[in-house]
Structures are given as C-alpha cells and as structure tokens.
Protein backbone atom coordinates (compact mmCIF):
# COMPACT_ATOMS: atom_id res chain seq x y z
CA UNK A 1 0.00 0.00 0.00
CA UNK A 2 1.18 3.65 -1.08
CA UNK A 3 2.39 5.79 1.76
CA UNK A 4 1.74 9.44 2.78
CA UNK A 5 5.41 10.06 0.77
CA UNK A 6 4.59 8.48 -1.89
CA UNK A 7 0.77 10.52 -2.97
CA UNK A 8 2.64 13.35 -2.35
CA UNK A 9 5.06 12.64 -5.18
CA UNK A 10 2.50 11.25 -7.28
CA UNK A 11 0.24 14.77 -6.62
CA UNK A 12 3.64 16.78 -7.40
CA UNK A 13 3.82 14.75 -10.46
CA UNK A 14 0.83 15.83 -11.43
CA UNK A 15 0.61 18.61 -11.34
CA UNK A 16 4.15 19.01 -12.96
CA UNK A 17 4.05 20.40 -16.95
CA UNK A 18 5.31 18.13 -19.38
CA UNK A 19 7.71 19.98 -21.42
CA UNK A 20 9.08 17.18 -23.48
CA UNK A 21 7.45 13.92 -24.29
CA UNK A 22 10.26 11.30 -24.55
CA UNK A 23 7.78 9.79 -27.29
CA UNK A 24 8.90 13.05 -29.80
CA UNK A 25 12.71 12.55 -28.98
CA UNK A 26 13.57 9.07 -28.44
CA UNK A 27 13.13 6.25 -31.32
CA UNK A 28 10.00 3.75 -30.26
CA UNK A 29 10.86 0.46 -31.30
CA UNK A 30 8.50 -2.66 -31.65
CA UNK A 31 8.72 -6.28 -31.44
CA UNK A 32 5.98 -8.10 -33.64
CA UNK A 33 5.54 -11.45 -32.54
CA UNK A 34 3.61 -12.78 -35.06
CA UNK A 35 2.19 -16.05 -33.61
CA UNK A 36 0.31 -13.75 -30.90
CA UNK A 37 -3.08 -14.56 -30.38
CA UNK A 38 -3.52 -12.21 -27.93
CA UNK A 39 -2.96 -9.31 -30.14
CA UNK A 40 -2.42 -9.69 -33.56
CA UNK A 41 0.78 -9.27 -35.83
CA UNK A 42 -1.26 -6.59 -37.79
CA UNK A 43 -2.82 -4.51 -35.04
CA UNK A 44 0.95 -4.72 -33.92
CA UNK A 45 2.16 -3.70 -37.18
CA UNK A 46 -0.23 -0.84 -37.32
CA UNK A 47 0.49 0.61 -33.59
CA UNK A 48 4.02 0.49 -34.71
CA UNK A 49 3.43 2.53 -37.73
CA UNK A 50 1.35 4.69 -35.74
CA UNK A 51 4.86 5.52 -33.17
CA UNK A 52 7.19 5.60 -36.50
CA UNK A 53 8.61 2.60 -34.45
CA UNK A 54 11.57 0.56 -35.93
CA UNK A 55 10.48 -2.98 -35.95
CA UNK A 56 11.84 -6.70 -35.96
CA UNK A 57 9.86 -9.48 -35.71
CA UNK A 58 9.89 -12.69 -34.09
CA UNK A 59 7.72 -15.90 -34.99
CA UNK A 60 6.88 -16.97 -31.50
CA UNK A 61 3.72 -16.83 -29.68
CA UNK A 62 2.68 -14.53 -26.53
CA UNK A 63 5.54 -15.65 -24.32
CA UNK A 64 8.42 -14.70 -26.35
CA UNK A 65 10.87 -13.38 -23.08
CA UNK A 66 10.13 -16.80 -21.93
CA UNK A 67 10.62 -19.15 -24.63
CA UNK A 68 12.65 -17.57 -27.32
CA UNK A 69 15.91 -16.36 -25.76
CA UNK A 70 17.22 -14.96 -29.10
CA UNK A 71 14.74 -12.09 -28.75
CA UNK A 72 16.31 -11.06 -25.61
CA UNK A 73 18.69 -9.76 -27.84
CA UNK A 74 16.61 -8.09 -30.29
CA UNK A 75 14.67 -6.34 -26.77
CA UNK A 76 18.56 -5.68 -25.52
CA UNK A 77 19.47 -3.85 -29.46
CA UNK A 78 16.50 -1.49 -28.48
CA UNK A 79 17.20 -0.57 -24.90
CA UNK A 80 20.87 0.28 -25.81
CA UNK A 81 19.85 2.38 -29.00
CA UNK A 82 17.93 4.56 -26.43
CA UNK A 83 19.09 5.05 -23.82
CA UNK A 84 20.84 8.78 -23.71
C-alpha cells in the first residue's frame, strides 16, 4: 500500500508540466511477434506505424521473453539504442 510520501510525489507529479514527451525525442521500437493470439501481428504492425517505431519481428507466440531467448537480444538492441 502507497504511503503518505509516496501521494505526495505522485500529486507533485501531477501537477508538474510536461515539457518534453520522450515519445517526440527518443526512437519507439516494436517487437511483432507474429504467432500472438492475444494481439495480432497486424494490429501490432499498425500501432508500430502509428509511433514511427523501428520494428523486428519474431515468430513466436505470446511468451516470447520466456521461450525464445534470441529475442532477448533483439529487446537488448532497443534498450541500448535509447538510452541517452
């Protein structure tokens, strides 16, 4: 459960002005798995598209992190191409 300290950051947050969203300045990128059946390889395809996200994709199904350790590396490629 959230402590007094903690709503007050999360009110200070909010009320905070967002000057910069990290969305317009760092590259979005996107795995497609494309043997999802909880979302599907298209409606992936298309939110990617939508975030001018670079893309790779990966036959697997749902579980990828789990079951298809060479996409680690494909997630790891992304989180060192942004990070600042």
């Amino acid at each position: 459960m959230a402590g007094p300290a903690t709503g007050t950051l999360v009110a200070a947050c909010a009320l905070e002005e967002v000057t910069d969203a990290a969305r317009k300045t760092l590259p979005s990128r996107s795995l497609i798995i494309t043997r999802d059946y909880l979302l599907s390889p298209a409606a992936s395809r298309f939110m990617a598209r939508r975030a001018h996200a670079h893309t790779a994709e990966v036959e697997a199904s749902h579980t990828v992190p789990v079951f298809q350790h060479g996409a680690a590396g494909t997630i790891e490629q992304a989180a060192h191409a942004t990070t600042r």
